[in-house]
C-alpha atoms as a PDB file:
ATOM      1  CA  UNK A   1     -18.125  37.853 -24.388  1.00  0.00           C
ATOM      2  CA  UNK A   2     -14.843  38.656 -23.739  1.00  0.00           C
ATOM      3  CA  UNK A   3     -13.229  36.376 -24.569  1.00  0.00           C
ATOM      4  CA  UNK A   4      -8.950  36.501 -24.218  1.00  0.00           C
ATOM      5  CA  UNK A   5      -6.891  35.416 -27.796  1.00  0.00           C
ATOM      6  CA  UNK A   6      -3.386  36.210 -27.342  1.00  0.00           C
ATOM      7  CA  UNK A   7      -0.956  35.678 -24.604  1.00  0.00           C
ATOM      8  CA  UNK A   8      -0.409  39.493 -24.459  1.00  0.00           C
ATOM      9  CA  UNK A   9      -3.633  40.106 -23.471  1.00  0.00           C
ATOM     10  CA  UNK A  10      -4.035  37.350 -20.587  1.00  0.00           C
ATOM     11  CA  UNK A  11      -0.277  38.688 -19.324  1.00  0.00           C
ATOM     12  CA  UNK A  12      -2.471  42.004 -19.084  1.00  0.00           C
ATOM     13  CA  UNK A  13      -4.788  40.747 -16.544  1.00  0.00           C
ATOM     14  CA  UNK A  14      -2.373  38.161 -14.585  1.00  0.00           C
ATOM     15  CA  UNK A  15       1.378  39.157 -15.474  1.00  0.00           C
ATOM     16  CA  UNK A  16       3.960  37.589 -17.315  1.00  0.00           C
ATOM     17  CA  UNK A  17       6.072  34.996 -16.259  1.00  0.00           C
ATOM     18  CA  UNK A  18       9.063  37.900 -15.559  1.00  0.00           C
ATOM     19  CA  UNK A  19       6.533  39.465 -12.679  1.00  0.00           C
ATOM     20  CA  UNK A  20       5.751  36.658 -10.779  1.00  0.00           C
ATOM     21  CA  UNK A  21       7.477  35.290  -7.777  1.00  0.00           C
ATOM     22  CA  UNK A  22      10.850  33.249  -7.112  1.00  0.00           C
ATOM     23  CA  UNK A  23       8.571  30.814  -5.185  1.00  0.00           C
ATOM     24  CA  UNK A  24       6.643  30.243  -8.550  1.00  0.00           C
ATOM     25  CA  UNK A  25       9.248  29.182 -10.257  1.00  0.00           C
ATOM     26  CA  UNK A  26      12.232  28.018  -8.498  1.00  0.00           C
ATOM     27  CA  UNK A  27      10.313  24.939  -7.170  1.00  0.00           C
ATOM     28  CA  UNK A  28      10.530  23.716 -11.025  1.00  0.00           C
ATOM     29  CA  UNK A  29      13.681  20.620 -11.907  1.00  0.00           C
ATOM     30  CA  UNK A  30      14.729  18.663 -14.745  1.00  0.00           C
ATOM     31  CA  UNK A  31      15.069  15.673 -12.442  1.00  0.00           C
ATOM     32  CA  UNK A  32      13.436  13.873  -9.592  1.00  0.00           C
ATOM     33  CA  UNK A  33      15.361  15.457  -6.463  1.00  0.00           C
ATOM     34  CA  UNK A  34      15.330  14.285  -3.371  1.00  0.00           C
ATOM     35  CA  UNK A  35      12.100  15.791  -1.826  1.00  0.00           C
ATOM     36  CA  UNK A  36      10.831  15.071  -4.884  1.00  0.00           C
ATOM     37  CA  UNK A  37      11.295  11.832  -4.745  1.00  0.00           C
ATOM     38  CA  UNK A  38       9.871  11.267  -1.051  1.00  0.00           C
ATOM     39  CA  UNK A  39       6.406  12.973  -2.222  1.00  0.00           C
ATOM     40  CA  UNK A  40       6.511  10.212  -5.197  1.00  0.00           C
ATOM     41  CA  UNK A  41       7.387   7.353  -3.233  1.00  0.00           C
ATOM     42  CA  UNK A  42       4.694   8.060  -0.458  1.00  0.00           C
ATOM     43  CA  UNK A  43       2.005   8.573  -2.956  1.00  0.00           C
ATOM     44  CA  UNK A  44      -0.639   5.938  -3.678  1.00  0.00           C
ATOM     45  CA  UNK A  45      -2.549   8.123  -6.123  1.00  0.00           C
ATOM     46  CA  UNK A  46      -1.870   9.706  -9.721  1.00  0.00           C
ATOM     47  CA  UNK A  47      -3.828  11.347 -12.519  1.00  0.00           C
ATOM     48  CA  UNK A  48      -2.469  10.374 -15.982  1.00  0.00           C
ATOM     49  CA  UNK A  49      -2.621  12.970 -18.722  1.00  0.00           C
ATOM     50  CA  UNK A  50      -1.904  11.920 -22.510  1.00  0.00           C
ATOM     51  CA  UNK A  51      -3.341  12.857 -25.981  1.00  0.00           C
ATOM     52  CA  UNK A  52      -3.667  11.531 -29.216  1.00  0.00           C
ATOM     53  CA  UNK A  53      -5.415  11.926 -33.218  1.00  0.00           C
ATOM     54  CA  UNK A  54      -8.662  11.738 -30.935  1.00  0.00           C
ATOM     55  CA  UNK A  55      -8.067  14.213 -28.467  1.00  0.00           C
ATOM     56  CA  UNK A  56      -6.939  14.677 -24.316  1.00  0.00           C
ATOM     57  CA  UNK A  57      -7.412  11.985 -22.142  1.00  0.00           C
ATOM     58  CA  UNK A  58      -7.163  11.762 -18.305  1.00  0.00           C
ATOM     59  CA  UNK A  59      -7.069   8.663 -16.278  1.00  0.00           C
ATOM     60  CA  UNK A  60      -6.560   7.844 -12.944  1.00  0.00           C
ATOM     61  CA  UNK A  61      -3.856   5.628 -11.555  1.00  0.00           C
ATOM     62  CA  UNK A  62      -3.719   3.873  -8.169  1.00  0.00           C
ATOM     63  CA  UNK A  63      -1.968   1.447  -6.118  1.00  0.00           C
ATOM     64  CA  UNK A  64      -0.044   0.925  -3.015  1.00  0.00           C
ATOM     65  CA  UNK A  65       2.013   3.878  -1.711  1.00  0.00           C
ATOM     66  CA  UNK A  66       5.387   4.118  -4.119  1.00  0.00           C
ATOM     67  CA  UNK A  67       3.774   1.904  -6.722  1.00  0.00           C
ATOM     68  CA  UNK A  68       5.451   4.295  -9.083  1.00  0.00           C
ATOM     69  CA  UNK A  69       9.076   3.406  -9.286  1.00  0.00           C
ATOM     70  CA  UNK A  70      11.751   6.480  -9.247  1.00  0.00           C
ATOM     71  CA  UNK A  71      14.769   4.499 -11.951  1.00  0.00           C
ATOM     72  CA  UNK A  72      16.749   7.086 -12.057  1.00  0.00           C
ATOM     73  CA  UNK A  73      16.284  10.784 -11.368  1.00  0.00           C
ATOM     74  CA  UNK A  74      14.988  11.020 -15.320  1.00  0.00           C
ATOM     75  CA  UNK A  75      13.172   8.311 -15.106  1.00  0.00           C
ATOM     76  CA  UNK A  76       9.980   6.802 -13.671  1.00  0.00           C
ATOM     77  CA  UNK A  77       8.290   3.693 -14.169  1.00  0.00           C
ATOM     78  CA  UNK A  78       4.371   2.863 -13.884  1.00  0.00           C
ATOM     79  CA  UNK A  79       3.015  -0.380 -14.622  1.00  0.00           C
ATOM     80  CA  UNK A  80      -0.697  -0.404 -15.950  1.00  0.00           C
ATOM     81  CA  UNK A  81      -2.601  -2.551 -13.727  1.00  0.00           C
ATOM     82  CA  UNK A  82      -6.120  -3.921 -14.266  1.00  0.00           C
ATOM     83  CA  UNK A  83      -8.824  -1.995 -15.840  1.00  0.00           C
ATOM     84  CA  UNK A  84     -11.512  -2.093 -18.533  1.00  0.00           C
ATOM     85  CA  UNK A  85      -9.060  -2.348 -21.385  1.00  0.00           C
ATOM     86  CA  UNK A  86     -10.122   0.413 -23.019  1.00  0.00           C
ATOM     87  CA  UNK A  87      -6.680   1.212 -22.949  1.00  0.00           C
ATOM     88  CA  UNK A  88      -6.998   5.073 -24.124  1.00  0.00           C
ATOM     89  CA  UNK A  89      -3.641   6.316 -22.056  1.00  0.00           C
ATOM     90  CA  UNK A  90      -1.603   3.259 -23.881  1.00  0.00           C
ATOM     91  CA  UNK A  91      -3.112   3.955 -27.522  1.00  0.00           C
ATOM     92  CA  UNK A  92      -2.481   7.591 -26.866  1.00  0.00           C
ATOM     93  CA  UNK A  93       1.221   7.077 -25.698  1.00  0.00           C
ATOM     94  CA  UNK A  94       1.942   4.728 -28.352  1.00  0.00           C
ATOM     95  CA  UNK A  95       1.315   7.587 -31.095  1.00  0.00           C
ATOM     96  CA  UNK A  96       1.979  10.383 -28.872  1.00  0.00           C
ATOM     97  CA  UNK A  97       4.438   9.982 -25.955  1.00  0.00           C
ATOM     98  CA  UNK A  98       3.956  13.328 -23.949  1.00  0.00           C
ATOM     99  CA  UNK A  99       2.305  12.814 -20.915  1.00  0.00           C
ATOM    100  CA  UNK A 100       1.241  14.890 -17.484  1.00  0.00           C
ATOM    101  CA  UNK A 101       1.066  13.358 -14.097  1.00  0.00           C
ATOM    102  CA  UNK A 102      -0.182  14.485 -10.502  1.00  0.00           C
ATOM    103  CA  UNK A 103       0.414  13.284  -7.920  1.00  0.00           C
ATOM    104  CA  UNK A 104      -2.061  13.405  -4.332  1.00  0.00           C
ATOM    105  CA  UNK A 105      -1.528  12.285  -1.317  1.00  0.00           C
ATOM    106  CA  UNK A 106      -3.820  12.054   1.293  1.00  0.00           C
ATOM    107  CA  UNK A 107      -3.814  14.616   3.785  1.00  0.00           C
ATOM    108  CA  UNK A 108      -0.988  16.336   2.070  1.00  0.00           C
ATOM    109  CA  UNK A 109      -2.268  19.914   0.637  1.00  0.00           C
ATOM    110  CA  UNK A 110       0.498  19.858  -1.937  1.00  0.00           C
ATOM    111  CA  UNK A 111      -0.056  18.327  -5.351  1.00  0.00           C
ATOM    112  CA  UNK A 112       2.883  17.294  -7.618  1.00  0.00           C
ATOM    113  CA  UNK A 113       3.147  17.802 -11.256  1.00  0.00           C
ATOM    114  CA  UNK A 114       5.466  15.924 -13.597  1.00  0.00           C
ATOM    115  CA  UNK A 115       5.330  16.970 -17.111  1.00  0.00           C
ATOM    116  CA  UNK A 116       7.721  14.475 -20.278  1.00  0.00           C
ATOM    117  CA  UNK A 117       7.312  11.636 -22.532  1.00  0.00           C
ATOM    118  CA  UNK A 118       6.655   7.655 -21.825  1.00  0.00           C
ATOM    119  CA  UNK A 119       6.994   5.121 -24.054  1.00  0.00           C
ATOM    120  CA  UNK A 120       4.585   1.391 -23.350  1.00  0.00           C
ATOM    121  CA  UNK A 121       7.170  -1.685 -22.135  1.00  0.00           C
ATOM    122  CA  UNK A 122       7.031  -4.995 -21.923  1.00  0.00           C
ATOM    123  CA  UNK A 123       9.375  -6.781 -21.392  1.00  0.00           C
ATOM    124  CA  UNK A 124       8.708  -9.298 -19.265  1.00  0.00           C
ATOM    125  CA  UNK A 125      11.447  -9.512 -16.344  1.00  0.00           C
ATOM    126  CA  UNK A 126      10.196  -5.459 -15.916  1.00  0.00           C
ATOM    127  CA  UNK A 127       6.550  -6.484 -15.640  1.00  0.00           C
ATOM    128  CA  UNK A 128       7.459  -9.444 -13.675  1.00  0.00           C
ATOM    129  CA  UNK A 129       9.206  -7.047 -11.047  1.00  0.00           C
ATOM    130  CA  UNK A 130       5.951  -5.177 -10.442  1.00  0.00           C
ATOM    131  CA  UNK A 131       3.887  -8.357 -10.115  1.00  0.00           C
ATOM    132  CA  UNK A 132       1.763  -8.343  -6.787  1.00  0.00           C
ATOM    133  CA  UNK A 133      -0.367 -11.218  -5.804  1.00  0.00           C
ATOM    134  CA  UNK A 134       1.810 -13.571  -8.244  1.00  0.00           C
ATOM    135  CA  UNK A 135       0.158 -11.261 -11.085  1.00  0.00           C
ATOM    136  CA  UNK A 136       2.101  -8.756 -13.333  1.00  0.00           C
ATOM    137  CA  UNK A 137       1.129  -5.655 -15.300  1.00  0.00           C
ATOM    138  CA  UNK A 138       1.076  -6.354 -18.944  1.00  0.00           C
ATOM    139  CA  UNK A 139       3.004  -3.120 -19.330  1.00  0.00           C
ATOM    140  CA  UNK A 140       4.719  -0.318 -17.951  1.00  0.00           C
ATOM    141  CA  UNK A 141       5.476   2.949 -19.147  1.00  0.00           C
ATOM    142  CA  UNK A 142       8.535   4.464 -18.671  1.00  0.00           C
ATOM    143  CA  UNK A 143       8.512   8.159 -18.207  1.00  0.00           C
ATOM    144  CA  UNK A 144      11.151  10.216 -19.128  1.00  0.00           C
ATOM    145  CA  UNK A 145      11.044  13.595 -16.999  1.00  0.00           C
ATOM    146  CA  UNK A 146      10.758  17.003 -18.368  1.00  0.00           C
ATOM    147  CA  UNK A 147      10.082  18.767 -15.844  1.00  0.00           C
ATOM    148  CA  UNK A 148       8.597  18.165 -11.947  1.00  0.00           C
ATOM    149  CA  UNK A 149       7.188  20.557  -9.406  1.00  0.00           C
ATOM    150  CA  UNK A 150       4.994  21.078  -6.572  1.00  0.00           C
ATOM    151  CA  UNK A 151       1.463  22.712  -7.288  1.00  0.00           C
ATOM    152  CA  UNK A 152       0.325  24.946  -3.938  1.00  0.00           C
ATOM    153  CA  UNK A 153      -2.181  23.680  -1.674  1.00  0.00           C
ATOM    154  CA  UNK A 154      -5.384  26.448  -2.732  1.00  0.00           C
ATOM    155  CA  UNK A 155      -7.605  24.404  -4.398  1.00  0.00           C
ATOM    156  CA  UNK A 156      -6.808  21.330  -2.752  1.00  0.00           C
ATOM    157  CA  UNK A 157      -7.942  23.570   0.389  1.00  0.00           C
ATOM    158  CA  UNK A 158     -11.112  25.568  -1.112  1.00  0.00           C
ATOM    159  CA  UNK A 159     -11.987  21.927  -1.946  1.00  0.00           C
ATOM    160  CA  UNK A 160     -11.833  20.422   1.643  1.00  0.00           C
ATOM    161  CA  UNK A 161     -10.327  17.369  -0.292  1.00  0.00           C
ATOM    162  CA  UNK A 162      -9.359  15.314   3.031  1.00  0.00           C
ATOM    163  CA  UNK A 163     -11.860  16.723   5.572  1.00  0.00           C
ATOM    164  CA  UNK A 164     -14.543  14.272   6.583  1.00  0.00           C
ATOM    165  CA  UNK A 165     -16.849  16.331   6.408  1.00  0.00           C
ATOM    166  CA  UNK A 166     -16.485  17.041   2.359  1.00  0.00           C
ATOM    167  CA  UNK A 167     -17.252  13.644   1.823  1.00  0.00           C
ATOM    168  CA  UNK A 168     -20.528  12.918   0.125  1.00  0.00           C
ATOM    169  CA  UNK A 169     -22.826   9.867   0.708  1.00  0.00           C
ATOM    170  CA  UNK A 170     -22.365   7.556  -2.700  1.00  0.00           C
ATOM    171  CA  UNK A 171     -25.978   7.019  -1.925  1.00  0.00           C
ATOM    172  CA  UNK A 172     -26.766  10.237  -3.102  1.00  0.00           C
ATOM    173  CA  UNK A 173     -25.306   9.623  -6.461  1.00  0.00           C
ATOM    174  CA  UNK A 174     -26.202   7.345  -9.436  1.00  0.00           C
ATOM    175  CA  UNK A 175     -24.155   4.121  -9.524  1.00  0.00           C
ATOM    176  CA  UNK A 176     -22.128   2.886 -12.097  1.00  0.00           C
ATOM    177  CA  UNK A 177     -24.721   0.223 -13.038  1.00  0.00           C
ATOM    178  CA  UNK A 178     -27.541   2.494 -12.670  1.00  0.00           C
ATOM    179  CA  UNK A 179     -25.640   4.904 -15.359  1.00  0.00           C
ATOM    180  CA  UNK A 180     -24.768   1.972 -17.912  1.00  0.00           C
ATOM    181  CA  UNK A 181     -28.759   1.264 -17.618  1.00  0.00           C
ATOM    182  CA  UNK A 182     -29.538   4.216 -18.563  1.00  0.00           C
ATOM    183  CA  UNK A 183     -26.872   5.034 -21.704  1.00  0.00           C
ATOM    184  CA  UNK A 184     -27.329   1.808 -22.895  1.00  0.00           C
ATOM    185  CA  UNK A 185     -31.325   1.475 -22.568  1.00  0.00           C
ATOM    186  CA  UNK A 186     -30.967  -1.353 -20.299  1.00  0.00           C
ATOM    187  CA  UNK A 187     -28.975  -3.422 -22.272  1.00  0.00           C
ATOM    188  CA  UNK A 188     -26.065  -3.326 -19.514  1.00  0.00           C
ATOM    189  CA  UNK A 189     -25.310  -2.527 -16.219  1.00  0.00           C
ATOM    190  CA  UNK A 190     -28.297  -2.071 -13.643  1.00  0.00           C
ATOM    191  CA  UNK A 191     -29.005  -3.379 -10.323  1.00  0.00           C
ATOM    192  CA  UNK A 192     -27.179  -6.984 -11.050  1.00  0.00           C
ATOM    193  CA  UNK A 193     -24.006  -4.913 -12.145  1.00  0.00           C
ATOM    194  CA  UNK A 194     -23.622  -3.445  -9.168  1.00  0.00           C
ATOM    195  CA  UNK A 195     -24.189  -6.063  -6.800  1.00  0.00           C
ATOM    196  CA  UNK A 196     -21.252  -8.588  -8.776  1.00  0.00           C
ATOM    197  CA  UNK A 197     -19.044  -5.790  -8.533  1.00  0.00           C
ATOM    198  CA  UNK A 198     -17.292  -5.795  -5.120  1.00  0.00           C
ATOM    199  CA  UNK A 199     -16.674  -9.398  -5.815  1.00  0.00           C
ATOM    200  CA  UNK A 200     -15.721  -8.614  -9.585  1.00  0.00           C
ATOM    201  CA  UNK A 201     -13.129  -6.103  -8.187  1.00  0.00           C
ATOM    202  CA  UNK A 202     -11.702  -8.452  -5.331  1.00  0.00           C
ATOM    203  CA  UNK A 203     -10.631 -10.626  -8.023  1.00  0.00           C
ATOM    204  CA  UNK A 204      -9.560  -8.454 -10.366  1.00  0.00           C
ATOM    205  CA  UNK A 205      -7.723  -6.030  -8.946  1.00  0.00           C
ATOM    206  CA  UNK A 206      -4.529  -6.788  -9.611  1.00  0.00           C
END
């Protein structure tokens, strides 16, 4: 296998960061700018990267377009709405605060990236501000940016993300009950899982 071990040899097969174009890296700011900021506030979808003792961890985050809140150009905050409380981003942050976020939007091509650190708040006039439906987040974090740009539109393309016809038919893949069934040897999850769940989620999701 050949497998690549230093930097100097993966420069040899796709350049160093001196050879590549403006475009590459003039996109990249300390700060939320501007057009920055109108990708973040029109964006109802985010992938949340953090690590910790145990390893990486990558979670997805979701809400109503803008539900991430631009507090200054430094700094964003994200409350942490309703999930499973495994709570594996917040552990991670609390011991680790770097984090990576992307941001989609549907039927944009362009991705954006936001590399820093976050820190888990609570304080309850902050939580109280994101509350929706008369219910709060239990936290937020509050993300310091290190950096922010744009990632270009290829793969988001080569993967027909937001055609219709890229979609797939959930009926062609297992369901969440039917996998708990079979990792837990029918201890949890099955048919009865996944009928209580639209209902479960409807009053739960905030």
């Amino acid at each position: 296998m050949a497998v690549i071990s230093s930097i100097e040899k993966l420069e040899a097969i796709y350049g160093s960061l001196d050879t590549i174009g403006e475009a590459s890296t003039a996109k990249v700011a300390d700060h939320v700018t501007p057009a920055y900021a109108r990708i973040i506030e029109a964006a109802p979808f985010l992938v949340l990267a953090t690590v910790g003792p145990e390893g990486l961890d990558c979670s997805p985050r979701g809400d109503r377009p803008g539900f991430v809140r631009i507090a200054d150009p430094k700094t964003l905050l994200l409350p942490d709405r309703r999930g499973n409380n495994r709570i594996d981003s917040l552990r991670n942050v609390v011991r680790d605060p770097r984090v990576g976020l992307m941001f989609l939007i549907p039927g944009s091509g362009n991705a954006l990236r936001i590399n820093g650190t976050a820190e888990v708040e609570t304080d309850a006039a902050l939580c109280g501000s994101f509350a929706v439906e008369g219910k709060a987040p239990r936290s937020v974090l509050v993300i310091r940016v290190g950096e922010v740009y744009f990632q270009c539109a290829r793969a988001i393309i080569r993967a027909g993300l937001w055609q219709a016809e890229s979609q797939v038919d959930p009926r062609s893949l297992p369901t969440p009950g039917a996998i708990l069934a079979e990792m837990s040897a029918g201890r949890v999850g099955g048919e009865a899982y996944d009928t209580a769940w639209p209902t479960r989620a409807r009053e739960s999701m905030w």
